[in-house]
Protein backbone atom coordinates (compact mmCIF):
# COMPACT_ATOMS: atom_id res chain seq x y z
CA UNK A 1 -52.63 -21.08 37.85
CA UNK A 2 -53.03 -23.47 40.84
CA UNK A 3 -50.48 -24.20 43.22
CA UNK A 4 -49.29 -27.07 42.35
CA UNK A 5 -48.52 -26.07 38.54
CA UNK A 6 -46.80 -23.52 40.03
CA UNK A 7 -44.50 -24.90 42.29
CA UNK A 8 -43.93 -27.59 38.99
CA UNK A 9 -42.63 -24.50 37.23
CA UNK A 10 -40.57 -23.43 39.85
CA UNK A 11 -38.75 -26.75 40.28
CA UNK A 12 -38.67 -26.87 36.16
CA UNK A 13 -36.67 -23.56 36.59
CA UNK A 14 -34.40 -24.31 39.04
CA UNK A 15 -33.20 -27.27 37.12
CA UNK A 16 -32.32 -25.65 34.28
CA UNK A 17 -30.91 -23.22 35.97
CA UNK A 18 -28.56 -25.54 37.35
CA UNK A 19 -27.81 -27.89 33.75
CA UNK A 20 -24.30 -26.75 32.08
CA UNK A 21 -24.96 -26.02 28.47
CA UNK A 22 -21.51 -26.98 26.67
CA UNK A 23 -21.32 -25.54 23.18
CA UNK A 24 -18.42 -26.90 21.51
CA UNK A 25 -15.89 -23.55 20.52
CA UNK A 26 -15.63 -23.20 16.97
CA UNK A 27 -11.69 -23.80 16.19
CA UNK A 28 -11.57 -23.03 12.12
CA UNK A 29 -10.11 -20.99 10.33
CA UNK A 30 -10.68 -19.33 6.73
CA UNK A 31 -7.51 -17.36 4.93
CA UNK A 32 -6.69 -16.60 1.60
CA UNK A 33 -3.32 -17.41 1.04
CA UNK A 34 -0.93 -15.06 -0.80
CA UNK A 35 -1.25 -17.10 -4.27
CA UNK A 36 -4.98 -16.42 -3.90
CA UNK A 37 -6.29 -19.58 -2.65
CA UNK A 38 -8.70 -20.12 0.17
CA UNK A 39 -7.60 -22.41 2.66
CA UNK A 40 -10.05 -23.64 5.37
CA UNK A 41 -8.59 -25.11 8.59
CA UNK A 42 -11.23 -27.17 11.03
CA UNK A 43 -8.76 -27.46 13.91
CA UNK A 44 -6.29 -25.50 15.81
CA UNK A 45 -2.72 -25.77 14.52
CA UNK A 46 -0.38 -27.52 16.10
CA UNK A 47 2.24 -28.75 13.25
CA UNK A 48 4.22 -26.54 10.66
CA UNK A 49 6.62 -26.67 8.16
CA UNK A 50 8.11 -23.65 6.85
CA UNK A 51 9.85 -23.92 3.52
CA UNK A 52 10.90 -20.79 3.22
CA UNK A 53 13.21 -18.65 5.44
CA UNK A 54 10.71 -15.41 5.83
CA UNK A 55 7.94 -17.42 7.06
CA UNK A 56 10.09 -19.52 9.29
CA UNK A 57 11.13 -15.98 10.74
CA UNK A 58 7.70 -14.64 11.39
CA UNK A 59 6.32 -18.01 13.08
CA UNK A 60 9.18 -17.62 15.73
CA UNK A 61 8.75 -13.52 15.82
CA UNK A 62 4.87 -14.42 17.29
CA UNK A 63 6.10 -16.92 19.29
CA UNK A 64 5.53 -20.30 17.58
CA UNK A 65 8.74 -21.83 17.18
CA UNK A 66 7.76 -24.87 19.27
CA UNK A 67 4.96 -25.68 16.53
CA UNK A 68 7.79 -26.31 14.04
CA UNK A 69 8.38 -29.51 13.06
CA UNK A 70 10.39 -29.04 9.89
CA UNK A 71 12.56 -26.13 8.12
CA UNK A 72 13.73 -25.44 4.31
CA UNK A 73 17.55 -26.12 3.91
CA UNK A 74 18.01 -22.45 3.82
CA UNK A 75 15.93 -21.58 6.85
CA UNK A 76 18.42 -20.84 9.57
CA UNK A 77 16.98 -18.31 11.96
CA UNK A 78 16.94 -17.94 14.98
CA UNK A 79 19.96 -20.79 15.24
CA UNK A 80 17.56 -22.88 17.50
CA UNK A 81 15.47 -23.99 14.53
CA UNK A 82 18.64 -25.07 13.15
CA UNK A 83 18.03 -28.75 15.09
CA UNK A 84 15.15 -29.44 13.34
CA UNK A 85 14.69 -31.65 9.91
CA UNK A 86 15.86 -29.83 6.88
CA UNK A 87 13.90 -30.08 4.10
CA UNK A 88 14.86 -29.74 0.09
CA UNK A 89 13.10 -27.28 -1.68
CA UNK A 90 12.32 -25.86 -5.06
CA UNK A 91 13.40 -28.60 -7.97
CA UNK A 92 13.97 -30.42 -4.89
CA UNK A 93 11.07 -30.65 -3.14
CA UNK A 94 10.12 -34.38 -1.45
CA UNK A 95 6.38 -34.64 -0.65
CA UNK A 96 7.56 -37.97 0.95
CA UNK A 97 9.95 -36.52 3.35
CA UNK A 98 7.32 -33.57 4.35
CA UNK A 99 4.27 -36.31 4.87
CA UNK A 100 6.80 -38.22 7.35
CA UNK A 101 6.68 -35.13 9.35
CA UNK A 102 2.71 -34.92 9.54
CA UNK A 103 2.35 -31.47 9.04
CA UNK A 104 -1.18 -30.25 9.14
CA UNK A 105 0.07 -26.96 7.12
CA UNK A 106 3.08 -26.15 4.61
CA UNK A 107 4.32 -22.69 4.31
CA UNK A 108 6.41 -21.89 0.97
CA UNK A 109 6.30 -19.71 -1.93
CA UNK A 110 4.74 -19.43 -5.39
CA UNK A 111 8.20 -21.10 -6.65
CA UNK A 112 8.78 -23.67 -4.11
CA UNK A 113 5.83 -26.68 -5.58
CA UNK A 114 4.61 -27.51 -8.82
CA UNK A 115 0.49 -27.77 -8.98
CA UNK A 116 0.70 -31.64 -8.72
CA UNK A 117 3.19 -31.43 -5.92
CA UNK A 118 0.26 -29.45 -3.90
CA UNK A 119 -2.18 -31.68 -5.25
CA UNK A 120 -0.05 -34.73 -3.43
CA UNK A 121 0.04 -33.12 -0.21
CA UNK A 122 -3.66 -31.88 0.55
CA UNK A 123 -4.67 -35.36 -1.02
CA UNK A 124 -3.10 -36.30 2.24
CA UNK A 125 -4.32 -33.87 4.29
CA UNK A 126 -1.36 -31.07 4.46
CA UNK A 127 -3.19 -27.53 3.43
CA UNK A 128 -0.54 -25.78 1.58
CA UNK A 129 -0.24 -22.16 2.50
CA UNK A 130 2.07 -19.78 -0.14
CA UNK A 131 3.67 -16.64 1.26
CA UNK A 132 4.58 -14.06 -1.44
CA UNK A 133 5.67 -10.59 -1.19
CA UNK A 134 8.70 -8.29 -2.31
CA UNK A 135 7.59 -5.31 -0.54
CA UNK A 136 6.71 -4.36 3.59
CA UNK A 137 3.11 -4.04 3.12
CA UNK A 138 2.87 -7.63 1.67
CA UNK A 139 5.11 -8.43 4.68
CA UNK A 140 2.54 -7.15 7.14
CA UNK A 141 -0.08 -9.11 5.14
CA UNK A 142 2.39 -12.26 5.16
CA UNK A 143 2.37 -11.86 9.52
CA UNK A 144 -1.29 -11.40 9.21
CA UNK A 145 -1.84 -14.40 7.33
CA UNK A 146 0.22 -16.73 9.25
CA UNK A 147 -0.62 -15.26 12.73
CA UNK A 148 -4.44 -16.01 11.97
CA UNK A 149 -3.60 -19.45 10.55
CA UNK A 150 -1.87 -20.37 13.86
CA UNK A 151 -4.00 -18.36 16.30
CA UNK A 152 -2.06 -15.35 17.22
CA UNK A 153 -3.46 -12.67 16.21
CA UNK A 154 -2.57 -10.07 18.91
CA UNK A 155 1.49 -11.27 18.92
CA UNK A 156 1.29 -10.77 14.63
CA UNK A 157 0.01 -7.48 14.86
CA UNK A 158 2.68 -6.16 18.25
CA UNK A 159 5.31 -7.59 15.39
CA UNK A 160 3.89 -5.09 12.78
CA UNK A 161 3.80 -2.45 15.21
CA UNK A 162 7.34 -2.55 16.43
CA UNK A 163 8.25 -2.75 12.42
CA UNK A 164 6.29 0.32 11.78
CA UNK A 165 7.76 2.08 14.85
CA UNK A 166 11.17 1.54 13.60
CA UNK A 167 10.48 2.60 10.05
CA UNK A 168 8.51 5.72 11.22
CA UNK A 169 11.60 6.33 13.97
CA UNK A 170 14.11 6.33 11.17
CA UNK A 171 12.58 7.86 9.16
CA UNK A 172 12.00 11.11 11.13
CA UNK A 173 15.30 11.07 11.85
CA UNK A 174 16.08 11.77 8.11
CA UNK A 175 15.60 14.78 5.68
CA UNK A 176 15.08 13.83 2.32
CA UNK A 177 17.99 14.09 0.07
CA UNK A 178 18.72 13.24 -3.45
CA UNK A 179 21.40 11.04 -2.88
CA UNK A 180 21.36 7.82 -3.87
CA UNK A 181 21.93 4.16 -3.37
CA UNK A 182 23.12 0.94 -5.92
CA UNK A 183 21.83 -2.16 -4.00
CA UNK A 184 23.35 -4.78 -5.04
CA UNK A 185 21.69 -8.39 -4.65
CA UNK A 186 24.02 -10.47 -6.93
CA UNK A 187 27.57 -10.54 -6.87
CA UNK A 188 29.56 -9.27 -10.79
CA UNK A 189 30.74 -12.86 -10.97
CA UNK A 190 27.27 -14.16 -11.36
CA UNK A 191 26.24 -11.42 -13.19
CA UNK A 192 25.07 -8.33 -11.44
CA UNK A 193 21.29 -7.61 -10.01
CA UNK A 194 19.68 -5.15 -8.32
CA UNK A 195 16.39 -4.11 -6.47
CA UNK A 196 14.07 -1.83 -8.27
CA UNK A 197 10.68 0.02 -7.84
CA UNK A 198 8.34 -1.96 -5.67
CA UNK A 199 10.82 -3.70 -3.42
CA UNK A 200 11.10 -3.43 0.13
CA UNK A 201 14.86 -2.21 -0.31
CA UNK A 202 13.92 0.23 -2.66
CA UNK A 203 11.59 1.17 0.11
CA UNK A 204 14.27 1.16 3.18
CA UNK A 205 16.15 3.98 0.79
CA UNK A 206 13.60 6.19 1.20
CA UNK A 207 12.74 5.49 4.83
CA UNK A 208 16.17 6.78 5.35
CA UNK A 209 16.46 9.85 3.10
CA UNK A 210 17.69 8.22 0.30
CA UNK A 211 16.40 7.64 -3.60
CA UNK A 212 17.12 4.34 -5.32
CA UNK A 213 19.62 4.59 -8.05
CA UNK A 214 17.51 2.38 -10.03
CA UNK A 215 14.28 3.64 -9.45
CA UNK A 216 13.12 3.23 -12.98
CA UNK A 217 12.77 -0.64 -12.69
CA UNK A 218 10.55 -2.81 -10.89
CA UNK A 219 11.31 -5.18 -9.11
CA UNK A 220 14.29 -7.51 -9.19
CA UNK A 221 16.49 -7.05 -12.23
CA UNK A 222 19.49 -7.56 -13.95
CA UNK A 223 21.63 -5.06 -14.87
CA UNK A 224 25.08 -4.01 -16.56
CA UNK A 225 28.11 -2.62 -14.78
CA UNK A 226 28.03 -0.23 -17.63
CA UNK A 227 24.64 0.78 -16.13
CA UNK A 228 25.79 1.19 -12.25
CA UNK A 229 29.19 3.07 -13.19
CA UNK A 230 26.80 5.27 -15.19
CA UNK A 231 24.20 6.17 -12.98
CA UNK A 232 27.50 6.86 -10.17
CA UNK A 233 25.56 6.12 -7.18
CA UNK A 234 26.68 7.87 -3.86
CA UNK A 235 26.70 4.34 -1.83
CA UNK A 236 26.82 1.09 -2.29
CA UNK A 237 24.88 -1.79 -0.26
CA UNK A 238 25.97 -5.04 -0.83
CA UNK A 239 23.62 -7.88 -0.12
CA UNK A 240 25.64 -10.90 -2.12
CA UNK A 241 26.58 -12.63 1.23
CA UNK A 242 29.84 -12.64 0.11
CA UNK A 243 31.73 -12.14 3.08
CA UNK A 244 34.68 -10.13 4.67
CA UNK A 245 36.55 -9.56 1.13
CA UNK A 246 32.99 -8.18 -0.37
CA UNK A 247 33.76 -4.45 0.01
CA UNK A 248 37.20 -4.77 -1.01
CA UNK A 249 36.41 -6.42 -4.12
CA UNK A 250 33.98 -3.59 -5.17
CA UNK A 251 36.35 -1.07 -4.45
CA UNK A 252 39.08 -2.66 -6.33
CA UNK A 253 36.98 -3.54 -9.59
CA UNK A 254 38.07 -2.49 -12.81
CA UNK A 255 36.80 0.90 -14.22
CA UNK A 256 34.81 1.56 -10.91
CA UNK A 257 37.51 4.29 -9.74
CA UNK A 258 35.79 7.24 -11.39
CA UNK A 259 32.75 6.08 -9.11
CA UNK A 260 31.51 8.79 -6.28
CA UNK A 261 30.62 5.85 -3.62
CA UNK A 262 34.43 4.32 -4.89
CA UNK A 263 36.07 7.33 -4.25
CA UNK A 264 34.66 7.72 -1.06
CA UNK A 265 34.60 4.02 0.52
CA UNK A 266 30.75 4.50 1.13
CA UNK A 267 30.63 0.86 0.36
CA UNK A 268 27.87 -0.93 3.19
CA UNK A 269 28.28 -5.37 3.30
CA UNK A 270 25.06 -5.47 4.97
CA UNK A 271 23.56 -8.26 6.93
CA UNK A 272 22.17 -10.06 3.98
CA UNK A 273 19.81 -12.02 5.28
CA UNK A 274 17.73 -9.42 7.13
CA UNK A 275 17.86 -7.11 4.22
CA UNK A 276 16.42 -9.42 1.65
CA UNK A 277 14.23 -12.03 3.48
CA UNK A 278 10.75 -10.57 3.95
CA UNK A 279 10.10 -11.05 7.58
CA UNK A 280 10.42 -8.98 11.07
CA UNK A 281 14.31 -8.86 10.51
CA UNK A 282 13.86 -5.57 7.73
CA UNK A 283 13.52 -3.42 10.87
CA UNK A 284 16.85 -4.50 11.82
CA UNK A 285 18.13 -4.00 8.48
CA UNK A 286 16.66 -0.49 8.34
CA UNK A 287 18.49 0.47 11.51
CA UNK A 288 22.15 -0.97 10.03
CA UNK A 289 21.61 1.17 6.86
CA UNK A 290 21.05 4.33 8.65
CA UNK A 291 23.82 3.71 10.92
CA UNK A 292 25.97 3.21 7.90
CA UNK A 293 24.43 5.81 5.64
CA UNK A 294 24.47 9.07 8.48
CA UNK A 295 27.36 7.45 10.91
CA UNK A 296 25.36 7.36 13.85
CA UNK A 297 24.20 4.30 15.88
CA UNK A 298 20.68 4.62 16.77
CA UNK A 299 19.48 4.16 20.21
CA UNK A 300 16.86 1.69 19.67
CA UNK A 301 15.39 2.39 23.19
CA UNK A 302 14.22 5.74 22.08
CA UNK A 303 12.48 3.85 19.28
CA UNK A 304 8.66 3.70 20.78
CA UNK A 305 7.48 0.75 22.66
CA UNK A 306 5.10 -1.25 20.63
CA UNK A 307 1.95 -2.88 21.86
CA UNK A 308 2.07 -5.89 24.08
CA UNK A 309 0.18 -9.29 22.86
CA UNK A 310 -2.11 -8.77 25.67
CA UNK A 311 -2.80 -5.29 24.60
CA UNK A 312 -5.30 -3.43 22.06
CA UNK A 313 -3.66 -3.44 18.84
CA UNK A 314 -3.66 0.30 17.07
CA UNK A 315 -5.04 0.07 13.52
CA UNK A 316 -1.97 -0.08 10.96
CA UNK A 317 -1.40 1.26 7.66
């Protein structure tokens, strides 16, 4: 090779050494939501509405309140989100009034929308994203889901950690007993319910020693008082949200006396909205029925540290 072609090579390499190659960073995102569907996002989120109260709890838990831009009527934690527009939902729901929010994704569940309802708002652009679960795995899966959807990854799965830290605290605290606990979810004036197999409160029982009194169902179901003064549970865990007067009013029902948890006041009004919204908050509501339940606050900062955002996640189970 002569010279010359040489020293044309050379100068060919030095300017492509120097040109800046931009390759633009691939920003989408592929999820299957909880109701099955696939939902394919070409740009990074910046907009949400959260319908339901779960999902507007995990979005703030990974540290994405400010890309709220519109709650469900019953979404009301933590109190800051309370300033933002409150949206009807279920029979309720107004595409019109989520559109005028420009949303680029919807969170809600499998009985907030009809089909055409969904159909309206991804005609217009707004990917609708349902979150469904009634136990803590599909919670984990729920902070999965959204924490991809919205880029945050590594703060979704420190959430899950510190939840599974707290269960597996608790629950090495606890020798398994046969006792047992009557959750109930709706109050006798509205006709009584109660959680079953394959709930996550059916689930806290037995992260704290406990079995559920009505085991033998599945899932949500109503029941008889017939059925609860028969089965004699040894507590009682109200989540009615009804209030001061709510353990009074179960110890003072008629034909309850006879009742072991009755007799002995073990009657627990627990925080009702962490026990029975899906979210981060179950944690907390697994610490305030052990407290109750054994009579000894837990010192939370012996529960183990969980894994920073900017940290290697552990694999979870």
């Amino acid at each position: 090779m002569s010279k010359k072609l040489v020293s044309l090579f050379l100068v060919v390499l030095m300017m492509l050494s120097m040109t800046t190659v931009v390759v633009a960073e691939d920003t989408s995102v592929t999820i299957t939501d909880m109701h099955g569907r696939e939902i394919v996002l070409t740009e990074p989120v910046t907009r949400v509405v959260a319908l339901t109260p779960a999902d507007c709890e995990i979005l703030c838990a990974i540290g994405c309140e400010d890309m709220l831009v519109g709650r469900g009527k019953y979404c009301d934690y933590p109190e800051t989100i309370l300033e933002l527009p409150a949206l009807a939902t279920g029979d309720n729901l107004n595409v019109e009034e989520i559109l005028a929010l420009e949303p680029q994704i919807v969170l809600m569940s499998d009985m907030n929308q009809t089909d055409e309802q969904v159909q309206q708002l991804e005609q217009n652009g707004v990917k609708v994203v349902v979150s469904e679960t009634t136990d803590i795995e599909g919670v984990y899966t729920a902070i999965r889901m959204i924490s991809t959807l919205v880029g945050k990854e590594a703060e979704g799965e420190a959430v899950i950690a510190k939840m599974q830290a707290t269960f597996e605290y608790i629950s090495g605290l606890c020798e398994k007993t046969d006792k047992t606990i009557y959750f109930e979810v709706m109050p006798l004036e509205w006709g009584l319910w109660t959680a079953g197999d394959k709930t996550f409160m059916h689930e806290l029982a037995h992260i704290c020693g406990m079995e559920n009194a009505f085991a033998d169902i599945v899932d949500w179901q109503a029941i008889s008082a017939e059925q609860v003064i028969e089965r004699d549970p040894d507590y009682i865990v109200l989540v009615t949200g009804m209030g001061e007067t709510a353990v009074d009013e179960v110890l003072g029902r008629e034909g309850w006396g006879d009742m072991k948890a009755i007799k002995a006041a073990t009657v627990y009004n627990a925080d009702s909205y962490a026990m029975t919204r899906p979210a981060p908050r179950l944690a907390d509501a697994a610490i305030g029925l052990y407290e109750f339940l054994y009579g000894v606050e837990i010192d939370e900062t012996a529960i183990p540290a969980a894994p920073t955002a900017t940290e290697e996640p552990t694999e979870t189970k």
